[in-house]
Protein backbone atom coordinates (compact mmCIF):
# COMPACT_ATOMS: atom_id res chain seq x y z
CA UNK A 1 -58.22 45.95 81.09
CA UNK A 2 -59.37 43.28 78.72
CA UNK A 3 -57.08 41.34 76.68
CA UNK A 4 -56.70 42.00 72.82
CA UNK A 5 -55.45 39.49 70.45
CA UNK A 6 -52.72 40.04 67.83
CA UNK A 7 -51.93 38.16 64.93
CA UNK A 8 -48.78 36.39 63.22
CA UNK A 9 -48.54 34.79 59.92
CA UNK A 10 -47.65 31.01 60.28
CA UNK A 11 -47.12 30.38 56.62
CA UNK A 12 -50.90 30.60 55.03
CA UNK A 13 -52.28 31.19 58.77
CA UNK A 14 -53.13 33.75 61.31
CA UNK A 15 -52.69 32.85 64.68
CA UNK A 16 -54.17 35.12 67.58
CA UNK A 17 -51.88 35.51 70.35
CA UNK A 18 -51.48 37.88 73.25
CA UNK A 19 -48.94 39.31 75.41
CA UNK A 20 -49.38 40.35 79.10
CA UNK A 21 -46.93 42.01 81.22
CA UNK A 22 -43.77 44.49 80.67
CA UNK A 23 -40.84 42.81 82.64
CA UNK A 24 -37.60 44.78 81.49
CA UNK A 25 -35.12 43.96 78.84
CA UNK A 26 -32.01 43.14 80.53
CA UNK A 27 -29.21 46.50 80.34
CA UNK A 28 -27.27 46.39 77.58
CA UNK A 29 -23.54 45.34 78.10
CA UNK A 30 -21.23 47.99 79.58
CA UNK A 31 -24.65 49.87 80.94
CA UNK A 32 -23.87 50.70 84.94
CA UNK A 33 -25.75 48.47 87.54
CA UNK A 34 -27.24 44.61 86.83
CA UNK A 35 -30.47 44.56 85.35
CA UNK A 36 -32.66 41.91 85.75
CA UNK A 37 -32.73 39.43 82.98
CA UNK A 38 -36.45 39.48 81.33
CA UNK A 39 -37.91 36.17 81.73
CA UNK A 40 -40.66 35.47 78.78
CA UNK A 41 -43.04 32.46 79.13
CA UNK A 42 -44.58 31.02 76.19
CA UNK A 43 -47.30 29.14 77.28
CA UNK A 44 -48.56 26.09 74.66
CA UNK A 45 -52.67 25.63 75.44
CA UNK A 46 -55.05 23.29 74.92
CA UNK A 47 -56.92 23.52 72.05
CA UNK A 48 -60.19 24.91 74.09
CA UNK A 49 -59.24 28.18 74.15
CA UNK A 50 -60.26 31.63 73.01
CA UNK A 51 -57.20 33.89 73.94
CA UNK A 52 -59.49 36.97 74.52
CA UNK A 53 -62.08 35.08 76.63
CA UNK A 54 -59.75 32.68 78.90
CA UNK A 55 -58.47 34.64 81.21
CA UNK A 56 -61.88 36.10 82.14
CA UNK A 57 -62.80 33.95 84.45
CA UNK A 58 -61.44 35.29 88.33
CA UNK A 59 -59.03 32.46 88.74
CA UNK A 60 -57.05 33.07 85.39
CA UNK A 61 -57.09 36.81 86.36
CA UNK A 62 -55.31 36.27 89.62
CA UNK A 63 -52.94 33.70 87.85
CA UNK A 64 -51.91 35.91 85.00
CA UNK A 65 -51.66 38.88 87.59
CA UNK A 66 -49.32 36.76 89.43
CA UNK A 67 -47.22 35.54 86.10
CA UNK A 68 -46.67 38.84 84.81
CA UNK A 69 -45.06 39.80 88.22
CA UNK A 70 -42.09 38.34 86.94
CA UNK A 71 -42.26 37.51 83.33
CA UNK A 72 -43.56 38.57 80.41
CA UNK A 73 -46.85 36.23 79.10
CA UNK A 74 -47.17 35.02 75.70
CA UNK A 75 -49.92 32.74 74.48
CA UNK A 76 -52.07 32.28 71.72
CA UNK A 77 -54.91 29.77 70.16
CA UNK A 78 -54.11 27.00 68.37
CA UNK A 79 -54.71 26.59 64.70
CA UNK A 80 -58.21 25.54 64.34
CA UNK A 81 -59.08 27.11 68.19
CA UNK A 82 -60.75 30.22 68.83
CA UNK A 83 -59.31 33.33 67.17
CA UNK A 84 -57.00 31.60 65.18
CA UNK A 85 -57.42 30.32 61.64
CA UNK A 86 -59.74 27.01 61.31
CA UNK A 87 -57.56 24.21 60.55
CA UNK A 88 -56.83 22.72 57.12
CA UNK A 89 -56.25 19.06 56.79
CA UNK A 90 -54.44 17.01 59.41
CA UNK A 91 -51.71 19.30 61.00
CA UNK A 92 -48.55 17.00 62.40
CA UNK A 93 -46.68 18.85 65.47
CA UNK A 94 -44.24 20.12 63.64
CA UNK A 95 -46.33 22.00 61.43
CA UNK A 96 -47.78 23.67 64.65
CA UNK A 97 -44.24 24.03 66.14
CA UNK A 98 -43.85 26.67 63.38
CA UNK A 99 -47.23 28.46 65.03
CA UNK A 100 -44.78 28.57 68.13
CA UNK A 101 -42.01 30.51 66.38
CA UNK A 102 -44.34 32.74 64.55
CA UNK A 103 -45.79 34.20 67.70
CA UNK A 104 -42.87 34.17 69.50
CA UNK A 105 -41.15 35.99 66.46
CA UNK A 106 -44.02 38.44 66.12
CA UNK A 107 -43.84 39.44 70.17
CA UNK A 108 -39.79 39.96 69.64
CA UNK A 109 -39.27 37.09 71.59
CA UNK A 110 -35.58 35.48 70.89
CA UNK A 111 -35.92 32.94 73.62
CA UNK A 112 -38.82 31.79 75.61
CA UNK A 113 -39.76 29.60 78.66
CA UNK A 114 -42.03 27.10 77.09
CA UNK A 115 -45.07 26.02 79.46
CA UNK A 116 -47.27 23.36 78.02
CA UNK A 117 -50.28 22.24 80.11
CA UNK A 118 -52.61 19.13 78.90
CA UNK A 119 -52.54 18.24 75.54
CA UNK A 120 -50.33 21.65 74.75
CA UNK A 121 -47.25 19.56 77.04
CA UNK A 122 -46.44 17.07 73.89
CA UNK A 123 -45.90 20.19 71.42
CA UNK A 124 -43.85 22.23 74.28
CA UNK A 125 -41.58 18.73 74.39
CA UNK A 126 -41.68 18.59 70.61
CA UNK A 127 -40.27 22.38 70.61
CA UNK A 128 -38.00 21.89 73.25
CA UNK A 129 -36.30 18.75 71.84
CA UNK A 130 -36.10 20.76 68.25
CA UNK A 131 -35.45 24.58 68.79
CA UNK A 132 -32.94 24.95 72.10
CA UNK A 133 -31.94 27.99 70.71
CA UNK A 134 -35.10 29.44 71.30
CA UNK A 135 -35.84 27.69 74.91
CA UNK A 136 -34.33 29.13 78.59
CA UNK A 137 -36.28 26.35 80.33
CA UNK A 138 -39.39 24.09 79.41
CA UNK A 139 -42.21 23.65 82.04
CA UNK A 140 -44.96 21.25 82.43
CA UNK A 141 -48.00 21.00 84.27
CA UNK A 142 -50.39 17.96 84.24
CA UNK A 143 -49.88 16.86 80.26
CA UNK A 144 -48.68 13.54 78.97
CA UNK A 145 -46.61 12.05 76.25
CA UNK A 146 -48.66 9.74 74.90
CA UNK A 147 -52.65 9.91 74.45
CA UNK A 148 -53.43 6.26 74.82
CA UNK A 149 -52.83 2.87 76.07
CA UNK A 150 -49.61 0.89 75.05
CA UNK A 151 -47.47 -1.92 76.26
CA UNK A 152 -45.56 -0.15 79.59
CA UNK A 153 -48.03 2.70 79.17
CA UNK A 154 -51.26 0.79 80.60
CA UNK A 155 -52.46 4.51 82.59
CA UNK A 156 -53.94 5.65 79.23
CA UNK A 157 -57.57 4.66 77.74
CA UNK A 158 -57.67 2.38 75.45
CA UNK A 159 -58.91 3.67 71.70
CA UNK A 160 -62.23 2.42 72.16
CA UNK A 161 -62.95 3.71 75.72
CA UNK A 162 -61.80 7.20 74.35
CA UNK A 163 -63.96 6.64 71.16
CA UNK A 164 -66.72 6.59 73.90
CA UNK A 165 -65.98 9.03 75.97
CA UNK A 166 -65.37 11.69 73.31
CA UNK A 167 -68.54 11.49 71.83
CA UNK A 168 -70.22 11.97 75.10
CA UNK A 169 -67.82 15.44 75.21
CA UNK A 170 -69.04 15.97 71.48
CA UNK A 171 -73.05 15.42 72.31
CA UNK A 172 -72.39 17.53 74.87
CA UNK A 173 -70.11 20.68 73.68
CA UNK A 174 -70.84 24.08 75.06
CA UNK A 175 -72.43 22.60 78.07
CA UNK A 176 -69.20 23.35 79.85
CA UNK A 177 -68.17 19.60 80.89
CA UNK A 178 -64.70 19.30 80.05
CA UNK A 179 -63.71 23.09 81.52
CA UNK A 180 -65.10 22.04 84.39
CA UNK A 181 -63.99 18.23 84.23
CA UNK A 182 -60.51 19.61 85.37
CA UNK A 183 -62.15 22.06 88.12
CA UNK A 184 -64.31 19.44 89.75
CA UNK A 185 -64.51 21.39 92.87
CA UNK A 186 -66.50 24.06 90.88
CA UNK A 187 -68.63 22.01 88.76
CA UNK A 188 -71.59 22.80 91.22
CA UNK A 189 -70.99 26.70 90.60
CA UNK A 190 -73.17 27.90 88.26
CA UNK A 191 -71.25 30.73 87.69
CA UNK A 192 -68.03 28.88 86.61
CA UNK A 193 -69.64 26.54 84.51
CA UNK A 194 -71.63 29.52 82.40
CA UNK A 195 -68.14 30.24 81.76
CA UNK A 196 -66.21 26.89 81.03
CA UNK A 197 -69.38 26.27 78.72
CA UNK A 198 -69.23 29.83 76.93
CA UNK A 199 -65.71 29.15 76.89
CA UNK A 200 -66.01 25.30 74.65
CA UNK A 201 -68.41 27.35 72.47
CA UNK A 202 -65.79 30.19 71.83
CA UNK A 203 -63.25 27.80 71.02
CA UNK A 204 -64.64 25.47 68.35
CA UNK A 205 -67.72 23.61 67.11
CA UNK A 206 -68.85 20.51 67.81
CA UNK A 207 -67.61 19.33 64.69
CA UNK A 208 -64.36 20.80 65.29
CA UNK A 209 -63.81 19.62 68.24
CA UNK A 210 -63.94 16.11 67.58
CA UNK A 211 -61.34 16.67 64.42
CA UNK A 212 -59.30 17.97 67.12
CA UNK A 213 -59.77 15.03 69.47
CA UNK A 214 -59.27 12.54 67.22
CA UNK A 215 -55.78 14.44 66.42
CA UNK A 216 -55.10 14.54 70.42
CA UNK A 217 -55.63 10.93 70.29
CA UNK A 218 -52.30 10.38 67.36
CA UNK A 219 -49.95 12.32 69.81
CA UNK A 220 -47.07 10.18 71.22
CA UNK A 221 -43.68 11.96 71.91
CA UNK A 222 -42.38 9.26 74.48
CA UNK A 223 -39.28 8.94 72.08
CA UNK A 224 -38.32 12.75 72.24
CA UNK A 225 -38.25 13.02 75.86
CA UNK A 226 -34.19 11.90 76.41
CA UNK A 227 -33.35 14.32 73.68
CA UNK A 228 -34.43 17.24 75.88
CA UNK A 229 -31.40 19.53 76.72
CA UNK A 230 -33.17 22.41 78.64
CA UNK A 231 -33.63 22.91 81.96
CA UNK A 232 -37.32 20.81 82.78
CA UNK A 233 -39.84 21.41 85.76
CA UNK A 234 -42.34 18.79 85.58
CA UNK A 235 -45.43 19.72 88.40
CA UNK A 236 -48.60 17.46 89.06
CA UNK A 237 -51.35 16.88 91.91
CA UNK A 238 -51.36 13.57 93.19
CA UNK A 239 -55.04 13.56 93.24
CA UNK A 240 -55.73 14.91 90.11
CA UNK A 241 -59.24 13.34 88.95
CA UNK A 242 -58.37 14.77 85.59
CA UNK A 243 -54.81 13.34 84.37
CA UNK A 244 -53.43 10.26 86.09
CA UNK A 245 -50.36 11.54 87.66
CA UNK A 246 -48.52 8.44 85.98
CA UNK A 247 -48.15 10.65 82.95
CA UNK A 248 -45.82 13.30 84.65
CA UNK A 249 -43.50 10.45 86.81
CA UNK A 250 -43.04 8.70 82.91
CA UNK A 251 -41.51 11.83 81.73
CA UNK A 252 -40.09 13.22 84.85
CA UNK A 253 -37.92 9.94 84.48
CA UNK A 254 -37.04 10.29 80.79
CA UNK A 255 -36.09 13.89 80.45
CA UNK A 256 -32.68 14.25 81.37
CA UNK A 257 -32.29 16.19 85.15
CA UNK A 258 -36.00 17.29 85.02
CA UNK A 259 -36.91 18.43 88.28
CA UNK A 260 -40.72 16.74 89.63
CA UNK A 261 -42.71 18.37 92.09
CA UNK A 262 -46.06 16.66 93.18
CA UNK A 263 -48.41 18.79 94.83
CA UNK A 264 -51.25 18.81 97.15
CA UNK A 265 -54.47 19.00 95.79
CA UNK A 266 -57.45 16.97 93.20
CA UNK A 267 -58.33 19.49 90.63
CA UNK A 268 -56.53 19.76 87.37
CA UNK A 269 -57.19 23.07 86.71
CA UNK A 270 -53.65 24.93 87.97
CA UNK A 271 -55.82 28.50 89.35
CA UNK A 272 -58.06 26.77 91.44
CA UNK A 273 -57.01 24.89 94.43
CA UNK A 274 -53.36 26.12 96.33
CA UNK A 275 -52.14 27.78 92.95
CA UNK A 276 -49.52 29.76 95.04
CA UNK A 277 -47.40 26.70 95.61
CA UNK A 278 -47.90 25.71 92.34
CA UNK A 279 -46.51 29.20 90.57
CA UNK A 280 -44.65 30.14 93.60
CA UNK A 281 -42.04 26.16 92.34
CA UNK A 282 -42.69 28.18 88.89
CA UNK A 283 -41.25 31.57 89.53
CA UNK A 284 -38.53 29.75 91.50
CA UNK A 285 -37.42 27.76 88.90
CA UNK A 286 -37.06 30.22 85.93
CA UNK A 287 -35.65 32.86 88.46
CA UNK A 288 -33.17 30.45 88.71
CA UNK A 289 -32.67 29.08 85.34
CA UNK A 290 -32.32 32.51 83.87
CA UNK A 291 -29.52 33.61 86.57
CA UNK A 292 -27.73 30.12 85.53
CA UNK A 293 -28.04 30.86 82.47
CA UNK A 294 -26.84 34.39 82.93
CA UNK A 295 -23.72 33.87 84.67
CA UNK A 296 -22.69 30.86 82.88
CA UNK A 297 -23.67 31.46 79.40
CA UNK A 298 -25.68 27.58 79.74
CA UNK A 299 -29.16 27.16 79.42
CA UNK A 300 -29.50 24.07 81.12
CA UNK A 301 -29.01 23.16 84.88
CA UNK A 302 -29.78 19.59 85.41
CA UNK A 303 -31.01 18.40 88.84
CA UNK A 304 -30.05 14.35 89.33
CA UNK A 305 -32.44 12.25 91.36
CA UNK A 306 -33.41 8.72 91.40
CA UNK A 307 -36.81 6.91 90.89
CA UNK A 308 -36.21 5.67 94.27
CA UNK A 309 -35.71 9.08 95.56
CA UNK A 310 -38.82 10.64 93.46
CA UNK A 311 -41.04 7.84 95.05
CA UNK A 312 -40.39 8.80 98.88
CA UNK A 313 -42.38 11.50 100.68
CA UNK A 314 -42.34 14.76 100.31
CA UNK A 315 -42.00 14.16 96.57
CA UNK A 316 -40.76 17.54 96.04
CA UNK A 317 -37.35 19.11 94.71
CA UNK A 318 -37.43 22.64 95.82
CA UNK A 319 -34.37 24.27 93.87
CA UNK A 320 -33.28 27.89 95.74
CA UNK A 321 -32.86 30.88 92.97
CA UNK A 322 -29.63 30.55 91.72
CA UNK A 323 -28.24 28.00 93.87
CA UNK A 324 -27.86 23.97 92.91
CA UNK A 325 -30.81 21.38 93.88
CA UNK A 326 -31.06 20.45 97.84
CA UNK A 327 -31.17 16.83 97.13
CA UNK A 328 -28.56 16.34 94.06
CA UNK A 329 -25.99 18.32 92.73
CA UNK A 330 -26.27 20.44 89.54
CA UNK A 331 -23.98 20.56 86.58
CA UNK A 332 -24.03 22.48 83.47
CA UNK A 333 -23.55 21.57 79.97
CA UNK A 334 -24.13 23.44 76.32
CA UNK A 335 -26.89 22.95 74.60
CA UNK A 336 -27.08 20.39 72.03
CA UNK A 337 -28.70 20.68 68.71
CA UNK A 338 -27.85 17.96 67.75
CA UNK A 339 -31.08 16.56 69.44
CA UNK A 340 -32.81 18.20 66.93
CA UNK A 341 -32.48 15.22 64.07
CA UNK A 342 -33.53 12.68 66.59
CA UNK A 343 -36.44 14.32 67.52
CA UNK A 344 -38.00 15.51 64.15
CA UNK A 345 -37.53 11.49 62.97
CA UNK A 346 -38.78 10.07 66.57
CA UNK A 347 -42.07 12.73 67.04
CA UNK A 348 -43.13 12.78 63.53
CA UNK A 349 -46.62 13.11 64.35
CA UNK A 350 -48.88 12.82 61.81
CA UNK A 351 -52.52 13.09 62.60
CA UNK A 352 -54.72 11.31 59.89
CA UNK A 353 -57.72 11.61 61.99
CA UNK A 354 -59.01 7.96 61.72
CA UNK A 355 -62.56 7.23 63.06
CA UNK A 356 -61.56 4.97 65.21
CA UNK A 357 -59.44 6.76 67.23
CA UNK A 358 -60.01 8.42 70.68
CA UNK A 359 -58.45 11.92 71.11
CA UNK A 360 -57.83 12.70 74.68
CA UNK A 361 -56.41 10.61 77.74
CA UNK A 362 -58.79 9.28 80.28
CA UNK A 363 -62.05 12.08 80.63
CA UNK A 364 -63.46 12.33 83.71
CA UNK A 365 -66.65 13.29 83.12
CA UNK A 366 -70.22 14.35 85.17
CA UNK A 367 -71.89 11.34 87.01
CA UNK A 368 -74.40 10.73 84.07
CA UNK A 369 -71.57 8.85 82.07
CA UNK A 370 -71.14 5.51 82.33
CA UNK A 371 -68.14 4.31 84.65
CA UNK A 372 -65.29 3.51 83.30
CA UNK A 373 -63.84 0.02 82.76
CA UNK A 374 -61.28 -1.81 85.55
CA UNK A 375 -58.25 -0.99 83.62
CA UNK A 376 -59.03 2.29 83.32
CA UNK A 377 -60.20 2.95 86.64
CA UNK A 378 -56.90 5.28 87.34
CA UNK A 379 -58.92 8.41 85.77
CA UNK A 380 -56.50 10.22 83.71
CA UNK A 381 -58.99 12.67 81.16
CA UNK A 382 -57.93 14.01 77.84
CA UNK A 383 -55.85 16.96 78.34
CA UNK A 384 -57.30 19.87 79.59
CA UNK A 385 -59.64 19.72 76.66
CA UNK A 386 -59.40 17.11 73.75
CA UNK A 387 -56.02 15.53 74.35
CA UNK A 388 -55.00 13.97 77.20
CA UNK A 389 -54.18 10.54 77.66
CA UNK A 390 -56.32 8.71 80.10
């Protein structure tokens, strides 16, 4: 059956959101038996997305067939994104943190597992580091923390590399190229790119889109990451072509206990390639989390490993439902809000949109671009749509 968007009020907006699957409500107390706690995932997109339209496409299907196995699916589109109100001047994070609550609100969801994939990871951090009352566990897939270069950050494309490459996406919207930028295998398909191209057409125009890129290109949360209190799974292909894994080992080692798995595999996109590893380390994870959580009232489990540790082969923390990590032990603390402050002064993101400014991380884009300079030879691309960092 085909999706249908709903809408919430964010202030002066409406945001279209959906909701897939009907996981129980856990038993109320005194009830006989255990029910099984209902895990809901609130996943943060990019901004190319039309929340009717998305999940068309045969990979996406099998994906969200697979999520809704064991949670309940909430996502939406992003102010000034498909279905959703266009925007209205230059939105900073926070302002589209409260997008977040209103959909979660409106789909009578308390708490959430926030997913945040691309350029939707530095709002999910944002959210996380602000409202742990409303996060079980914060996941994130290929994104970044900051969308371009800077001293001790030298993966990233400079501003005037992502000037250039952005206006190559821009002179070439609805042609499909940055949809199926992260699915390289497929870009020969004609199929698939009919639909990544529909898709960039669905979700904004041309002159949209580069708003929206030059916003990408303003995000930088690399200050927030330490006040993270939630329990963090941070997941990546080595040989993503996309988004240079650098971007998930930099916050990997900055969010306190986050748990990094590196996976087999080049394209970005997470339902093409061996997706079943990928969402099998997902459904592990919050199974987990939410029995922690359940029998100890704490919604954080932190998993300790060392750089030197993460660097060595397999790079993987596999952490058994309910039980503590098989490399480090776990421990369990309350959740502070008092990371809250610190991250609403550090991640004040304001987007001004300057000219100048590239949106997105490294893009890599069809053959008929130009190559890419030395230094940013390590092909990181703008975030699942405009806002990746190199």
């Amino acid at each position: 059956m085909a999706l249908v968007a709903r809408y919430a009020k964010s202030g002066d907006l409406n945001i279209a959101y959906i909701v897939e699957g009907d996981a129980p409500l856990p038993e109320a107390a005194g009830s006989a038996g255990r029910a099984r706690d209902r895990i809901d995932l609130v996943w943060i997109p990019p901004w190319i997305s039309q929340v009717e339209y998305l999940w068309s496409e045969a990979s996406l299907t099998a994906v969200m067939d697979r999520l809704t196995g064991f949670a309940r699916v909430i996502s939406f589109d992003r102010r000034g994104s498909g279905l959703s109100d266009p925007l209205s001047g230059a939105p900073t994070l926070e302002e589209q943190m409260d997008d977040v609550i209103a959909v979660m609100d409106a789909a009578g969801c308390e708490r959430a597992a926030i997913a945040g994939t691309l350029e939707g990871g530095p709002m999910a951090v944002l959210f996380a580091a602000t409202h742990p009352d409303r996060v079980s566990a914060l996941v994130l897939y290929a994104t970044f923390a900051r969308a371009t270069w800077a001293p001790g950050y030298e993966w990233a494309w400079d501003a005037e590399e992502r000037d250039a490459r952005m206006d190559q996406l821009v002179d070439h919207w609805g042609e499909g190229w940055v949809a199926g930028s992260v699915a390289p295998s497929l870009m020969a398909h004609p199929e698939f790119m009919e639909w990544a191209g529909r898709l960039e057409r669905l979700a904004a125009s041309p002159s949209t889109i580069k708003r929206i890129f030059d916003l990408i290109g303003r995000f930088d949360v690399r200050d927030v990451l330490p006040s993270i209190r939630v329990p963090t799974l941070v997941l990546h292909r080595r040989d993503d072509s996309f988004i240079n894994i650098e971007h998930s080992r930099f916050m990997a080692e900055r969010i306190p206990g986050a748990k990094l798995v590196e996976l087999e595999g080049g394209d970005n996109m997470f339902s093409i390639g061996d997706s079943d590893a990928l969402l099998g380390e997902i459904e592990e994870f919050l199974t987990a989390s939410v029995t922690s959580a359940s029998r100890t009232g704490c919604s954080r489990r932190c998993c300790s490993r060392t750089s030197a540790a993460r660097r060595s082969t397999p790079r993987r923390w596999a952490t058994a439902a309910g039980a503590s990590c098989s490399s480090a032990t776990t421990r369990c603390s309350g959740v502070r809000s008092t990371a809250t402050a610190a991250a609403r002064s550090s991640a004040r993101v304001t987007a001004s949109w300057p000219r100048s400014t590239d949106p997105r991380g490294r893009f890599a884009a069809p053959p008929t671009l130009p190559a890419p300079s030395r230094r940013s030879a390590c092909r990181c691309a703008p975030a699942c749509i405009p806002g990746s960092s190199r």
